[in-house]
N, C-alpha and C. Protein backbone atom coordinates (compact mmCIF):
# COMPACT_ATOMS: atom_id res chain seq x y z
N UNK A 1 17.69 7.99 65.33
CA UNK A 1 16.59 8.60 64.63
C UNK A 1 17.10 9.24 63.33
N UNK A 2 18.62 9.75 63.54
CA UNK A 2 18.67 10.37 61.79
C UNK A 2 18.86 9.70 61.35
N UNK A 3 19.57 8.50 61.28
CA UNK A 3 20.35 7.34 60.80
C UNK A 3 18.57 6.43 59.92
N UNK A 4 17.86 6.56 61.16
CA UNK A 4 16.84 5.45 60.53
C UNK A 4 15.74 6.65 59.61
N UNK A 5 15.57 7.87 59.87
CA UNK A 5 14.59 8.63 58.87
C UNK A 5 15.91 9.39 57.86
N UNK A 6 16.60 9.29 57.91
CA UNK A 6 17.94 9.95 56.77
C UNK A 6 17.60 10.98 56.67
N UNK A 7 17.56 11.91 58.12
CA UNK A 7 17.47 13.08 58.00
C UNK A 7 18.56 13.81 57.45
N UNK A 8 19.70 14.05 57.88
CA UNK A 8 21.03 14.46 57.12
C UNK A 8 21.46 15.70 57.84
N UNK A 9 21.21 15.57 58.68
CA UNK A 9 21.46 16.54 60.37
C UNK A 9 22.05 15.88 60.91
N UNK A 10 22.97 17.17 61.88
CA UNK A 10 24.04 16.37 63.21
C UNK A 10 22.86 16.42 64.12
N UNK A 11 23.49 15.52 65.12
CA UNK A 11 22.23 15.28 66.23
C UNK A 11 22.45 16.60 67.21
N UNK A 12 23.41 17.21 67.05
CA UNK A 12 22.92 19.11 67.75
C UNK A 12 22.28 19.72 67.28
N UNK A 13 21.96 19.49 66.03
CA UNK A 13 20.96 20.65 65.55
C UNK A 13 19.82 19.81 65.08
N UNK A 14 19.31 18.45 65.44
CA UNK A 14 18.15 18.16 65.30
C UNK A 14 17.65 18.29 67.15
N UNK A 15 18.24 18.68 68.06
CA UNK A 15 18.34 18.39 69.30
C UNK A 15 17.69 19.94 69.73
N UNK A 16 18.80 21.06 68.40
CA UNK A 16 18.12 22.26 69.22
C UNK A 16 16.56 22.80 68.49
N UNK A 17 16.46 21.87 67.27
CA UNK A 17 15.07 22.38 66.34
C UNK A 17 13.95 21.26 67.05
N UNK A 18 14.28 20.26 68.19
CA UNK A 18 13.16 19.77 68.85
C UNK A 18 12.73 20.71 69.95
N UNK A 19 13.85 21.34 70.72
CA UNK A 19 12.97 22.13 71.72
C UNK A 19 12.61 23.43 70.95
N UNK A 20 13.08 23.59 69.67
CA UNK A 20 12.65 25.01 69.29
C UNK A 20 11.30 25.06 68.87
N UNK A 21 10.93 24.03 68.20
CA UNK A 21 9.41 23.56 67.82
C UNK A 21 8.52 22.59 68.35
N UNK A 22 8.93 22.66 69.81
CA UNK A 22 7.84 21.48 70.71
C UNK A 22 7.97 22.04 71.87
N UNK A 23 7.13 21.68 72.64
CA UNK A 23 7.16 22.02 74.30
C UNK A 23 8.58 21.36 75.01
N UNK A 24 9.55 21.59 74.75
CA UNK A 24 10.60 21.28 75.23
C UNK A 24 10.72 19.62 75.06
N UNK A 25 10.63 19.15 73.81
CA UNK A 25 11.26 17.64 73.55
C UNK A 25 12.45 17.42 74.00
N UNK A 26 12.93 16.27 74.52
CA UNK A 26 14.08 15.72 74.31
C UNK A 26 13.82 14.28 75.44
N UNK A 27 15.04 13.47 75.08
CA UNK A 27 15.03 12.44 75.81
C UNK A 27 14.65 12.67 77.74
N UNK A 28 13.99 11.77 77.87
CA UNK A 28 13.35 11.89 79.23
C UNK A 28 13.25 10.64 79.47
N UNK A 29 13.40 10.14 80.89
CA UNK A 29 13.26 8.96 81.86
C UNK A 29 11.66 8.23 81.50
N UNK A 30 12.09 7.57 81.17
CA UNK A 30 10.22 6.86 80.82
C UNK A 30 9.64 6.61 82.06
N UNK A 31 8.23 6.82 82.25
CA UNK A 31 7.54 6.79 83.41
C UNK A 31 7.06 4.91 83.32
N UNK A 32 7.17 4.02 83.92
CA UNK A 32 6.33 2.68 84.64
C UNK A 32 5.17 3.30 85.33
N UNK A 33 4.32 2.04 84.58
CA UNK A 33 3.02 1.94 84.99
C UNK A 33 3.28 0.93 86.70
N UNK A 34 2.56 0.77 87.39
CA UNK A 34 2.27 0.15 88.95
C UNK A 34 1.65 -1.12 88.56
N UNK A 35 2.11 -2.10 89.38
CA UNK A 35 1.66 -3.21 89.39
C UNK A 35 0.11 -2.92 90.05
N UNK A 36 -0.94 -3.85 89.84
CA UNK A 36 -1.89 -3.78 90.51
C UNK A 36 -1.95 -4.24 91.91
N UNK A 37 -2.53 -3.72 93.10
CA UNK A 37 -2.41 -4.11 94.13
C UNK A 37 -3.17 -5.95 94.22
N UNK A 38 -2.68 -7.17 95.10
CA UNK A 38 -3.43 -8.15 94.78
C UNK A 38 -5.04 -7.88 96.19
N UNK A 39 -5.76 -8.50 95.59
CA UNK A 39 -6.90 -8.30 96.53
C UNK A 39 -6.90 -8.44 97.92
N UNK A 40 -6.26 -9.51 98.39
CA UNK A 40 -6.11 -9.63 99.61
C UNK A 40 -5.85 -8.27 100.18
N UNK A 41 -4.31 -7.96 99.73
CA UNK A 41 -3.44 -6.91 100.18
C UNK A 41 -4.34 -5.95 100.23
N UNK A 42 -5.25 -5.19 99.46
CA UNK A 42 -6.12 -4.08 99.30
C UNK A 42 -7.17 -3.97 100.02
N UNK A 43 -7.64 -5.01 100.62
CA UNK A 43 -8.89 -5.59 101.80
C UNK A 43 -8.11 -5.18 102.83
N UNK A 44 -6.96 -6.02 103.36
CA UNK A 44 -6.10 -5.65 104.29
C UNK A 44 -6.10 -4.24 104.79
N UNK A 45 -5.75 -3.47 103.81
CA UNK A 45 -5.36 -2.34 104.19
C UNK A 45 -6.76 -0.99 104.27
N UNK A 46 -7.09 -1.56 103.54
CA UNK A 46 -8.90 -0.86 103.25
C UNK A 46 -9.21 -1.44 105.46
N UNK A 47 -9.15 -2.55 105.61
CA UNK A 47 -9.76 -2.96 107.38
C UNK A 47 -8.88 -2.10 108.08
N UNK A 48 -7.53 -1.83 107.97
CA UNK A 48 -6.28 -1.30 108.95
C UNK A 48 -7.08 0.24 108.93
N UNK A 49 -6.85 0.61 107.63
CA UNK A 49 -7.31 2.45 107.47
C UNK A 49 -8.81 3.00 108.45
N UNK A 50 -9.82 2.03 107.84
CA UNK A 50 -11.44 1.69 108.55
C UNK A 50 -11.00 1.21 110.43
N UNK A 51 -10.35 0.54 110.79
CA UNK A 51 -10.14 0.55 112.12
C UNK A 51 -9.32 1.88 113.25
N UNK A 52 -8.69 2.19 112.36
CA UNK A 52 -7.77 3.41 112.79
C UNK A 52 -8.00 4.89 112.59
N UNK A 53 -9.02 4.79 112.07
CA UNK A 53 -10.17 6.00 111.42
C UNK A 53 -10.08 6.53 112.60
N UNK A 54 -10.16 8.21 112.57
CA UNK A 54 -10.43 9.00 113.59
C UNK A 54 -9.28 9.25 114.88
N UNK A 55 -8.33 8.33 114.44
CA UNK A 55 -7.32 8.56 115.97
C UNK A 55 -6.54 9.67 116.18
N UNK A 56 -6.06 10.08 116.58
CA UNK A 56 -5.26 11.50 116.88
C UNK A 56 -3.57 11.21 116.90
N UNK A 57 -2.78 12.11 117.00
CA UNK A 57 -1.47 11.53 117.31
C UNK A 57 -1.25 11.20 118.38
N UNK A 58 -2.03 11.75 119.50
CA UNK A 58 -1.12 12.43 120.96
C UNK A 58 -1.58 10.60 121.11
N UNK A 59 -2.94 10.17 121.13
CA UNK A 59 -3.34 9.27 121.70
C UNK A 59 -2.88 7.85 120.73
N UNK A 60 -2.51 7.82 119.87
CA UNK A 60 -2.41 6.70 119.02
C UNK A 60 -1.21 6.66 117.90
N UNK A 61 -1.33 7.88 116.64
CA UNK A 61 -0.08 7.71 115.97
C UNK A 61 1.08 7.78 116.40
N UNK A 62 1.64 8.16 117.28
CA UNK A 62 2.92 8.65 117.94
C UNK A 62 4.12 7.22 117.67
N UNK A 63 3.05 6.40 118.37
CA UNK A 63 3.16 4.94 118.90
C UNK A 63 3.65 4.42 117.42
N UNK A 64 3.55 4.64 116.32
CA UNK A 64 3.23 3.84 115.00
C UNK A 64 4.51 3.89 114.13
N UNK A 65 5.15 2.96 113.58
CA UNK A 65 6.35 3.30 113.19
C UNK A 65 5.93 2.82 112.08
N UNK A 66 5.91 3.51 111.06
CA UNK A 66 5.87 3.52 109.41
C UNK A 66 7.02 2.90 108.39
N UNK A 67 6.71 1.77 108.30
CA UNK A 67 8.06 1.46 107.32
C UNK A 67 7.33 1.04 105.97
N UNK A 68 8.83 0.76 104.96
CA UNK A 68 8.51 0.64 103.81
C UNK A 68 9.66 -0.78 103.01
N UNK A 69 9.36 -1.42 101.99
CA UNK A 69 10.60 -1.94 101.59
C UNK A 69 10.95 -2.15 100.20
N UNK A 70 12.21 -2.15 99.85
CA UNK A 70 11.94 -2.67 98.22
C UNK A 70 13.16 -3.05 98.02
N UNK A 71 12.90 -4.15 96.22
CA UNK A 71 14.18 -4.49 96.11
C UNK A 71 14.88 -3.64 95.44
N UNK A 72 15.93 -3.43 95.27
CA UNK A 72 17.18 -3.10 94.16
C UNK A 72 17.87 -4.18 93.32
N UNK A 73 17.46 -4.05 92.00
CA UNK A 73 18.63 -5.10 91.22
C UNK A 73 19.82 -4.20 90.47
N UNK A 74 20.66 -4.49 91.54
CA UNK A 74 21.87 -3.34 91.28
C UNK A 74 22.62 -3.90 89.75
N UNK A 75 22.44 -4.92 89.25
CA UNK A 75 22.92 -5.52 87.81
C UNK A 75 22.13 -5.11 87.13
N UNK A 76 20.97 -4.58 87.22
CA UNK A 76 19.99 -4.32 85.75
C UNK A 76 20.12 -3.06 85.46
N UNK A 77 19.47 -2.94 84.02
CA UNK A 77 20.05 -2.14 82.84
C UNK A 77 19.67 -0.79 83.23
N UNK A 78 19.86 0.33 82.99
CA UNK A 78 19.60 1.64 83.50
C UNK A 78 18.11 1.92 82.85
N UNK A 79 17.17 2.88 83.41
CA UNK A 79 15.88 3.38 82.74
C UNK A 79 16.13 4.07 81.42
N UNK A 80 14.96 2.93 80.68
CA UNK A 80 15.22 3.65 79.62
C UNK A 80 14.81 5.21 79.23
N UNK A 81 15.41 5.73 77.88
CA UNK A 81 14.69 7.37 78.09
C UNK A 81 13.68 7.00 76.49
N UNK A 82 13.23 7.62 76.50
CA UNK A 82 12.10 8.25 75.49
C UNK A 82 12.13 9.53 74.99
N UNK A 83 11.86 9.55 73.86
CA UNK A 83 11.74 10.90 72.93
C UNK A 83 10.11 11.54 73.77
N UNK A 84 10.28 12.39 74.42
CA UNK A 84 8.59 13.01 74.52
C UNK A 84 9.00 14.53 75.35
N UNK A 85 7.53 14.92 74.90
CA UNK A 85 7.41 16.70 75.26
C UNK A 85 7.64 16.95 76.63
N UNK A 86 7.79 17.98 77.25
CA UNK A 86 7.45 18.42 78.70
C UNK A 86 6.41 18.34 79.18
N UNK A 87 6.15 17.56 80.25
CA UNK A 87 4.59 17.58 80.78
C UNK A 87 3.42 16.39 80.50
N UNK A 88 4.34 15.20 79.42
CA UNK A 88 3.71 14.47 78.97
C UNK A 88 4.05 12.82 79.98
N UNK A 89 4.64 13.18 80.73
CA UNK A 89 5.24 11.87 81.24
C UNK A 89 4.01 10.69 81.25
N UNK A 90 2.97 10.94 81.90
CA UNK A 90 1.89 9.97 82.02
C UNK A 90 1.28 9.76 81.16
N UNK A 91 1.29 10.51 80.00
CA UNK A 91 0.56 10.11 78.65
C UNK A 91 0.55 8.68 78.37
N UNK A 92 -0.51 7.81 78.10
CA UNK A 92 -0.63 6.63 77.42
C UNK A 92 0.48 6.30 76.86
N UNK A 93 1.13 6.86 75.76
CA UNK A 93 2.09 6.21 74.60
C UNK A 93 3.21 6.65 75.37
N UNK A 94 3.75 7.53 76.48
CA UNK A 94 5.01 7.45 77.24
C UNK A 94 5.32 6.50 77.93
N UNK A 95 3.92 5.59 78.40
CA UNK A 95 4.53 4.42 79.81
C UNK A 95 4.68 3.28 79.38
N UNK A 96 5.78 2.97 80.27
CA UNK A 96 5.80 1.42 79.64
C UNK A 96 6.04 0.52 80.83
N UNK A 97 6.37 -0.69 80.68
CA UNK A 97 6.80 -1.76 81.36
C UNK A 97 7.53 -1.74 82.23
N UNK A 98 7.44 -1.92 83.25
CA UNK A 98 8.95 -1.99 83.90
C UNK A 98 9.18 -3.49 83.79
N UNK A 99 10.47 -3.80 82.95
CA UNK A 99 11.07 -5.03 83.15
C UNK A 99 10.90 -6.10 84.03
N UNK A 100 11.43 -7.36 84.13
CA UNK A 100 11.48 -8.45 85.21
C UNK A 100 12.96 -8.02 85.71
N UNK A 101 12.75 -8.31 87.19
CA UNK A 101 13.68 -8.17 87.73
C UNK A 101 15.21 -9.51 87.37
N UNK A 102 16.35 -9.06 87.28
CA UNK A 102 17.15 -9.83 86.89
C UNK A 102 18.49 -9.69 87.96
N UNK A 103 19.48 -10.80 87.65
CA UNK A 103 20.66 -10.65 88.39
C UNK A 103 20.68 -10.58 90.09
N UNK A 104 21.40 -9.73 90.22
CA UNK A 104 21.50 -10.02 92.10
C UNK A 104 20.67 -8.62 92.54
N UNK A 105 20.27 -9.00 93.05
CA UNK A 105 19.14 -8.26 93.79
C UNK A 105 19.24 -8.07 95.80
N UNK A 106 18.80 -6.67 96.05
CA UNK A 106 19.61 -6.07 97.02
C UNK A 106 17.95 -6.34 98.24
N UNK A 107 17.74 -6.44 98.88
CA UNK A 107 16.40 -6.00 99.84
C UNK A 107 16.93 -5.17 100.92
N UNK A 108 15.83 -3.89 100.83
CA UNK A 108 16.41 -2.70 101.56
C UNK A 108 15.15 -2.48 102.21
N UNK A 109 15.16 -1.92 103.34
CA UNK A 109 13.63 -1.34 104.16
C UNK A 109 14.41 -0.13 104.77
N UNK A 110 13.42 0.83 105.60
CA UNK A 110 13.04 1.90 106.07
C UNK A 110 11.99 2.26 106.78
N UNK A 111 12.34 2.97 108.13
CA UNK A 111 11.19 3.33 108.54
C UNK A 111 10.95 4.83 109.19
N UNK A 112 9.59 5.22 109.70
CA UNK A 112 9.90 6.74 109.77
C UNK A 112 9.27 6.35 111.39
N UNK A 113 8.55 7.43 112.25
CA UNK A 113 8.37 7.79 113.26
C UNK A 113 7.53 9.26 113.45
């Protein structure tokens, strides 16, 4: 950023006049937007929730083992960061893309009880 606006500042003291004059700027983890759920999947789970409506633990959840899964692509590039304020993470102009997955890729699951 100084390099491309020729500000003519070290990057410590353009670093400490961002949080001095903004809600605490500085580089931050960019937030990804969610894939959309596909329809099927969302029917699915809309019938599971609507059938299971009303059950209790003693008589029904106990029984239910909750899992989850996802991949890891342990070769891809780290999250990028973004210039933005405190508190702004979900703002429109903060989110972006999350990439295509690339390289070797890990499949991990979990479950609870």
């Amino acid at each position: 950023m100084i390099e491309h606006f020729n500000l003519g500042v070290k990057p410590q003291q353009l670093r400490r006049r961002l949080l001095a004059l903004s809600n605490k700027a500085r580089r931050y983890k960019a937030a990804y937007y969610k894939d959309e759920l596909d329809p099927k999947t969302e029917k699915a789970r809309e019938n599971y929730g609507n059938r299971h409506k009303g059950k209790s633990v003693q008589d029904f959840w106990q029984w239910v083992y909750f899992t989850d899964e996802f991949h890891l692509d342990i070769t891809s590039e780290p999250d990028p960061l973004i210039l933005r304020e405190a508190g702004t993470r979900y703002h429109q102009e903060n989110v972006v893309a999350r990439p295509p997955k690339q390289g070797v890729t890990k499949h991990l699951a979990g479950w609870v009880n």
